[in-house]
Protein backbone atom coordinates (compact mmCIF):
# COMPACT_ATOMS: atom_id res chain seq x y z
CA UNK A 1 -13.80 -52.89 84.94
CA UNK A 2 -11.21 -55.05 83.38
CA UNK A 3 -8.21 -54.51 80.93
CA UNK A 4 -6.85 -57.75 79.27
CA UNK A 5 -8.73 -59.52 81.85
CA UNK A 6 -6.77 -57.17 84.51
CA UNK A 7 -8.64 -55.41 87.16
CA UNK A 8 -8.19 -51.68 86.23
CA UNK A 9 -7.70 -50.79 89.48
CA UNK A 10 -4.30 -53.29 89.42
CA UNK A 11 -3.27 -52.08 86.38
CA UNK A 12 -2.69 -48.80 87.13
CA UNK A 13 -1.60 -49.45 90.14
CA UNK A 14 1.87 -51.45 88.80
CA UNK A 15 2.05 -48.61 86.46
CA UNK A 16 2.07 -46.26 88.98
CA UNK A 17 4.73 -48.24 90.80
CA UNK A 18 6.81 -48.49 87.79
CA UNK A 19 6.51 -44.81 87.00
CA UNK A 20 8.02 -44.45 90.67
CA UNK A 21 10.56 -46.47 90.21
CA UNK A 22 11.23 -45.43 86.65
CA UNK A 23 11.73 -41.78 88.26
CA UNK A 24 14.61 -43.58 90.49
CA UNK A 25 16.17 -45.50 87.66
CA UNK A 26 15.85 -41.63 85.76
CA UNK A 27 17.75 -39.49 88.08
CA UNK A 28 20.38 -42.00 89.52
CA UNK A 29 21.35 -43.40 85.59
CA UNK A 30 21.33 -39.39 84.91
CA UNK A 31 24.04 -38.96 87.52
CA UNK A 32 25.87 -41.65 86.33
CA UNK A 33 25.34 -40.68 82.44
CA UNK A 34 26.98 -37.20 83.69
CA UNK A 35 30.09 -38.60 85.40
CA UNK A 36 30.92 -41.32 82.54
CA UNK A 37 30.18 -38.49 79.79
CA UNK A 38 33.10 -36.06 81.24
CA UNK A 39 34.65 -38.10 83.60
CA UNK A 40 34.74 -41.45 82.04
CA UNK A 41 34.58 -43.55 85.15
CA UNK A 42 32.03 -45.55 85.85
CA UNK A 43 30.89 -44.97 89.27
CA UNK A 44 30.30 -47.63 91.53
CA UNK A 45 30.13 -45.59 94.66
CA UNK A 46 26.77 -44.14 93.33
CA UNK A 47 24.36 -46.30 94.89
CA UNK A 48 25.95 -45.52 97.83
CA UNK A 49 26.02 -41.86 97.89
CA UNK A 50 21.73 -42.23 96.91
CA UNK A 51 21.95 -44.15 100.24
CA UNK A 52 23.95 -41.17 101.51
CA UNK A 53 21.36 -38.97 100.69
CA UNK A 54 18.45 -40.83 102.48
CA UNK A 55 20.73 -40.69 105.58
CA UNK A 56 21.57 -36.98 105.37
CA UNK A 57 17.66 -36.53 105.65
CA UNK A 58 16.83 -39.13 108.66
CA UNK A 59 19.70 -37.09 110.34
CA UNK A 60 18.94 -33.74 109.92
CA UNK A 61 15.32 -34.50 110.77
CA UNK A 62 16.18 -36.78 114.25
CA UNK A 63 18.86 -34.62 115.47
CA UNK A 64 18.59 -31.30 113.91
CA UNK A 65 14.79 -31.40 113.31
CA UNK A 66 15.48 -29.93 109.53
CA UNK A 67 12.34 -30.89 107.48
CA UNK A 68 11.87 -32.90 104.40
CA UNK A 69 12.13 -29.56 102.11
CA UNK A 70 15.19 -28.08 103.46
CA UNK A 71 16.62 -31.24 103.11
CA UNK A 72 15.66 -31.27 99.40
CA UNK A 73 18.61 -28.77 99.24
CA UNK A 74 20.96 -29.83 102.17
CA UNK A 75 21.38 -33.43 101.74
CA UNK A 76 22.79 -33.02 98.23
CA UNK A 77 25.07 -30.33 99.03
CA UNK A 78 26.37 -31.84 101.65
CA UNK A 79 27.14 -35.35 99.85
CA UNK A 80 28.05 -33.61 96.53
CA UNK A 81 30.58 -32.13 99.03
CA UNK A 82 31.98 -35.62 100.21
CA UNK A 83 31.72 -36.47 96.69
CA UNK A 84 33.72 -33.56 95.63
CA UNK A 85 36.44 -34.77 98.03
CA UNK A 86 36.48 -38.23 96.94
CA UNK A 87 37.37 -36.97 93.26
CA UNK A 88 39.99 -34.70 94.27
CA UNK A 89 41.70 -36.94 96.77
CA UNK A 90 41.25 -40.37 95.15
CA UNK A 91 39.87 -39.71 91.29
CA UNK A 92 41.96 -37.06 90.10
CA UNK A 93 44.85 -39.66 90.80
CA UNK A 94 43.21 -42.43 88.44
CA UNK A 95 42.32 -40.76 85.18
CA UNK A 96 45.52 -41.19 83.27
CA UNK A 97 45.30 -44.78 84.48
CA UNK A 98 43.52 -47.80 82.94
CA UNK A 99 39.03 -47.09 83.74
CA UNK A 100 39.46 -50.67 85.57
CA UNK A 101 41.57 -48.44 88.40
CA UNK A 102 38.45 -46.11 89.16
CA UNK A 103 35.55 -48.67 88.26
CA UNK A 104 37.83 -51.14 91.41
CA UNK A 105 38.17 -47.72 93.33
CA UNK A 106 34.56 -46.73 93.89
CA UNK A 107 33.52 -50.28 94.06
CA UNK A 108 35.78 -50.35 97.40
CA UNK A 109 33.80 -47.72 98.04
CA UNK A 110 30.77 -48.24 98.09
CA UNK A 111 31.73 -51.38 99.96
CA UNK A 112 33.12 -49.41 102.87
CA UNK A 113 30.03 -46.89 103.22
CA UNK A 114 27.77 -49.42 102.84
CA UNK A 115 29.47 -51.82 105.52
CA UNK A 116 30.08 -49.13 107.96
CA UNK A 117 26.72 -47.72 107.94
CA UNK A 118 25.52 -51.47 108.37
CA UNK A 119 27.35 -51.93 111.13
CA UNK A 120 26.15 -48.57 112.69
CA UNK A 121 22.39 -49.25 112.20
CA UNK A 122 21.66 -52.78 110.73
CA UNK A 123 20.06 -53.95 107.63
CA UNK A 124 16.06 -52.88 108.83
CA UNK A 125 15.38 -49.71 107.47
CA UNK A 126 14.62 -46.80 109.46
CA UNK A 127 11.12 -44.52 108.88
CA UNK A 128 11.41 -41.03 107.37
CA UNK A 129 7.90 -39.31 106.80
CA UNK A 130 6.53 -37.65 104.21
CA UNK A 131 5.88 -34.05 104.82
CA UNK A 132 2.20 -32.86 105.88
CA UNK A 133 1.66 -30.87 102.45
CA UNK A 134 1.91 -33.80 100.29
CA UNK A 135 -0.28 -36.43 102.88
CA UNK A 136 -3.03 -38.37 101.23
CA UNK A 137 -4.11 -38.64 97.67
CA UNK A 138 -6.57 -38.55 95.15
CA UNK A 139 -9.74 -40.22 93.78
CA UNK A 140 -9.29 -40.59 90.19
CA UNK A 141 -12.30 -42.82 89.63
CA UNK A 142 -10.20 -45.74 87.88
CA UNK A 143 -7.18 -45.67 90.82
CA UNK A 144 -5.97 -43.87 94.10
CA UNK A 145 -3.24 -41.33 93.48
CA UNK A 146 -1.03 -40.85 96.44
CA UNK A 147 -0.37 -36.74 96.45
CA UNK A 148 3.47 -37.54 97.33
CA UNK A 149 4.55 -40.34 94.21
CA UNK A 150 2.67 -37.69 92.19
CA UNK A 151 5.10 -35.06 93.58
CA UNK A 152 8.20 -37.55 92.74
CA UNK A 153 7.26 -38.57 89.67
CA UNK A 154 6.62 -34.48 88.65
CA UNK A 155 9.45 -33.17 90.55
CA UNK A 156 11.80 -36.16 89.09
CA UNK A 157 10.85 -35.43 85.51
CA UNK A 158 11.37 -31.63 85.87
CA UNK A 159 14.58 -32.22 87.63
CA UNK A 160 15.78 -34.60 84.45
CA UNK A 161 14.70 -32.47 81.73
CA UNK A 162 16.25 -29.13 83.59
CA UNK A 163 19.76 -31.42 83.48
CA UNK A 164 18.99 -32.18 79.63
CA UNK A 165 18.09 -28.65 79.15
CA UNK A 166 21.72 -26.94 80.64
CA UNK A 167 24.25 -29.81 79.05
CA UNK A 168 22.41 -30.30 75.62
CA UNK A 169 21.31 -26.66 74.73
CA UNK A 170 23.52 -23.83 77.27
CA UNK A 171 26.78 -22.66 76.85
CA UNK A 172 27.92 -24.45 80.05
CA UNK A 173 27.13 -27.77 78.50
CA UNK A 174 28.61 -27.10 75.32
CA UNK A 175 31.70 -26.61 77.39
CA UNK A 176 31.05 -29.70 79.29
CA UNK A 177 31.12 -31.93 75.98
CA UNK A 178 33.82 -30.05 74.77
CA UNK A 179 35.94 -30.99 77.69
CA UNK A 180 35.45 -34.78 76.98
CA UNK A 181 36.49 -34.35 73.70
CA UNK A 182 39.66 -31.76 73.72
CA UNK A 183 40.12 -30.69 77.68
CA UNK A 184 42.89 -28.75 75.98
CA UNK A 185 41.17 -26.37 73.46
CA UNK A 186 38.81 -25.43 76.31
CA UNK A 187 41.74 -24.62 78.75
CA UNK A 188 42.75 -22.13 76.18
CA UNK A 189 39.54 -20.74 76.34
CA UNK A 190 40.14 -20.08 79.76
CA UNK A 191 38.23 -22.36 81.39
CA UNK A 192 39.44 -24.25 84.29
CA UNK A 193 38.79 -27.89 82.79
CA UNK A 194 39.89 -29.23 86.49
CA UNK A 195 37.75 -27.55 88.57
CA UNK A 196 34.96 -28.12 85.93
CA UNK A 197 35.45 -31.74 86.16
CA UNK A 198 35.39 -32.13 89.65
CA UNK A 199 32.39 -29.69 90.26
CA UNK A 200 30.53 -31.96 87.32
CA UNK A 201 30.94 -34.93 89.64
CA UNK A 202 29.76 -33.30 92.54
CA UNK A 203 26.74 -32.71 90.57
CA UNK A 204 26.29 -36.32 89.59
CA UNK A 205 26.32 -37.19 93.51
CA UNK A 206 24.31 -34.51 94.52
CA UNK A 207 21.88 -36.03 91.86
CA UNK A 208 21.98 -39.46 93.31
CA UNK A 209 21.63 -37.51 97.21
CA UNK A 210 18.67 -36.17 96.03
CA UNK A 211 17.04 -39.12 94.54
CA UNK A 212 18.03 -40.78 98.31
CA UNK A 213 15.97 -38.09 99.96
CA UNK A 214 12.86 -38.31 97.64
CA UNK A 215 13.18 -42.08 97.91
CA UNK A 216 13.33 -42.09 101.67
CA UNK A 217 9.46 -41.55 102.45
CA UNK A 218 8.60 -44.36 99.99
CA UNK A 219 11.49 -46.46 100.67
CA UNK A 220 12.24 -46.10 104.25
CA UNK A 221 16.30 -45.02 105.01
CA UNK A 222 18.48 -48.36 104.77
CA UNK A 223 22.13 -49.05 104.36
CA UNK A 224 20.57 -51.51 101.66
CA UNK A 225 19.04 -49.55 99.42
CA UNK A 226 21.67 -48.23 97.46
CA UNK A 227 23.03 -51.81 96.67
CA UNK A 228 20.08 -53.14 96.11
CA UNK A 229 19.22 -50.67 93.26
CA UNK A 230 22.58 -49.69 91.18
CA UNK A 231 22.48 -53.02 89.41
CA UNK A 232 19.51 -51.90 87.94
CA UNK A 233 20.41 -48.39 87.24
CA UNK A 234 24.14 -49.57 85.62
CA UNK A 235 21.19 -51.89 83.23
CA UNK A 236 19.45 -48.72 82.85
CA UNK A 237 22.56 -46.97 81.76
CA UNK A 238 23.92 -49.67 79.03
CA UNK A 239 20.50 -49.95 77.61
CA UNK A 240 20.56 -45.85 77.44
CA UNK A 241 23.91 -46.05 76.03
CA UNK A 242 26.64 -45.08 78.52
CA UNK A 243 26.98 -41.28 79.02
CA UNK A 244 24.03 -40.19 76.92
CA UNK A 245 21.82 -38.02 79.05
CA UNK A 246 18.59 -38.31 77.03
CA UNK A 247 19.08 -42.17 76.55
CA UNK A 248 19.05 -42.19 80.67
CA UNK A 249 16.03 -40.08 81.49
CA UNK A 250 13.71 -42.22 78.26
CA UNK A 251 15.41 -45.25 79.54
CA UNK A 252 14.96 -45.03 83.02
CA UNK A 253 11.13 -43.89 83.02
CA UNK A 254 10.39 -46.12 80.25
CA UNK A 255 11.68 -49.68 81.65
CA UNK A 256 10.08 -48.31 85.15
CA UNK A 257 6.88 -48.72 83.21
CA UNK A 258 7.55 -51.86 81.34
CA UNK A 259 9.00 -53.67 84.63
CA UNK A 260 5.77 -52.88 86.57
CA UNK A 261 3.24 -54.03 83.93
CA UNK A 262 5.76 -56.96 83.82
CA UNK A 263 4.61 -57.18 87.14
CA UNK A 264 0.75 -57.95 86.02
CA UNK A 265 1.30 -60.03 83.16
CA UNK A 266 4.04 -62.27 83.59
CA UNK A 267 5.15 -61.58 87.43
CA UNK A 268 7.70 -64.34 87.42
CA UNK A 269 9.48 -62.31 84.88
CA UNK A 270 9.29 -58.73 86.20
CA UNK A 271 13.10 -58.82 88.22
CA UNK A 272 14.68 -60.35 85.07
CA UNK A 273 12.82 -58.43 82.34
CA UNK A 274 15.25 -55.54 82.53
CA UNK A 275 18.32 -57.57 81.86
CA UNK A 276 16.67 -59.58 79.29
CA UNK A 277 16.24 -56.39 77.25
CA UNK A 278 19.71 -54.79 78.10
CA UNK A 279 20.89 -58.59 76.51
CA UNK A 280 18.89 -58.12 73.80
CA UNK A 281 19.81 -54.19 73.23
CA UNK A 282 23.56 -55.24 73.38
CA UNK A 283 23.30 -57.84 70.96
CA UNK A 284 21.48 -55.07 68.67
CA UNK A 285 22.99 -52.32 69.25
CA UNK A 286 26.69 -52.57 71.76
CA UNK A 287 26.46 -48.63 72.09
CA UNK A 288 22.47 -48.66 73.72
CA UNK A 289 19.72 -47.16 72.02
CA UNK A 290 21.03 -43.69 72.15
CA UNK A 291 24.49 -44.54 72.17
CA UNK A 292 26.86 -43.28 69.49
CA UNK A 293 29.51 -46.24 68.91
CA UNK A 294 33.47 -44.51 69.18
């Protein structure tokens, strides 16, 4: 059976692939949305501490033997810790300063990680399996569904929405949004803006730490995969408009899709067709589709 002249079986396929990386480009622009909406840095170390992640669970498997679900929780606690620690120690020092001080900061950052974890185990990538309970796939008559992209794609979406959910609609996040507007009418309140601030971006890391553990069975665990990808999530963010949490999650699943059926109809286009629409987008529309313009 064909679609467009496109065996069905190939068309699903790229969309598949484009969901999965769609879920990627979600959760890592979502952590990025979440640190430029209270933080107002744009974080350059990010793709780095998704590589962080990966790492955390290739460790704790090879030397501690900690499985893949355990390290669903441990791996971003433990780099939304080093994370916390970079704001407090090196952040908290910037914000009064001009955003080109932090944006240069984490670059350097990610720079070092990424060089020192190259020089510690190359640029090949290393395996990390999937667990047992999510081997094989599924039949579906018109494509094969392997049971663990299903799982990322599902557990991604959840994950996204769940992050919507608690800034958009909780009392939490309306305390969140307040603190980028007025940080000083919410002290007053009681709440300790600070501490807020720098738990926030520990959340944003642990976000990107968790995306590097769900990537790592697809992926394999490489000191190149974080650079590799945060181009493409920073496009992902413009086009969203920068610090809007819904524009990240529609964005990111959305140009997953159109970059892998980009893939079947015009291939030559499909690692350009992202940046051809954020160009387009910012001619439109500077702020990104969900934007607001300050």
């Amino acid at each position: 059976m064909e679609i467009l002249g496109i065996p069905t079986q190939a068309l699903f396929g790229q969309l598949l692939i484009g969901l999965i990386n769609g879920s990627f480009y979600a959760l890592l622009s979502l952590g990025l949305a979440v640190i430029f909406g209270l933080l107002n840095i744009i974080n350059f170390t990010h793709g780095a501490q998704y590589m962080l992640g990966a790492f955390a669970a290739y460790f704790l498997l090879s030397k501690l033997g900690v499985g893949y679900w355990w390290s669903l929780l441990i791996a971003p606690i433990v780099v939304g810790a080093v994370g916390i620690a970079i704001e407090r120690l090196m952040l908290a020092r910037l914000y009064k300063l001009d955003h080109l001080y932090g944006l240069l900061l984490t670059f350097g950052l990610a720079l070092i990680i990424q060089g020192t974890f190259r020089h510690e185990f190359g640029s090949a990538g290393l395996p990390y399996s999937m667990p047992a309970e999510l081997a094989g796939g599924r039949n579906l008559g018109f494509m094969f569904l392997p049971n663990y992209r299903a799982w990322v794609i599902v557990a991604s979406l959840i994950i996204c929405l769940g992050t919507w959910y608690v800034i958009e609609r909780t009392k939490l996040g309306a305390y969140l949004r307040a603190a980028t507007e007025n940080p000083q009418i919410v002290q007053s309140f009681g709440v300790n803006v600070p501490r807020m601030i720098t738990l926030t971006y520990g959340f944003g890391v642990a976000l990107a730490a968790l995306a590097g553990v769900m990537a790592a069975p697809i992926y394999q665990v490489s000191p190149q995969m974080g650079s590799d990808l945060i181009i493409v999530v920073f496009a992902v963010v413009v086009i969203g408009g920068m610090g809007s949490i819904l524009g990240s999650i529609v964005t990111g699943f959305g140009l997953g899709v159109i970059e892998g059926l980009t893939k079947v109809f015009y291939p030559e286009a499909s690692n350009t067709v992202i940046f051809i629409i954020m160009a387009i987008v910012l001619l439109i529309k500077p702020a990104g589709l969900f934007g607001t313009q300050k």
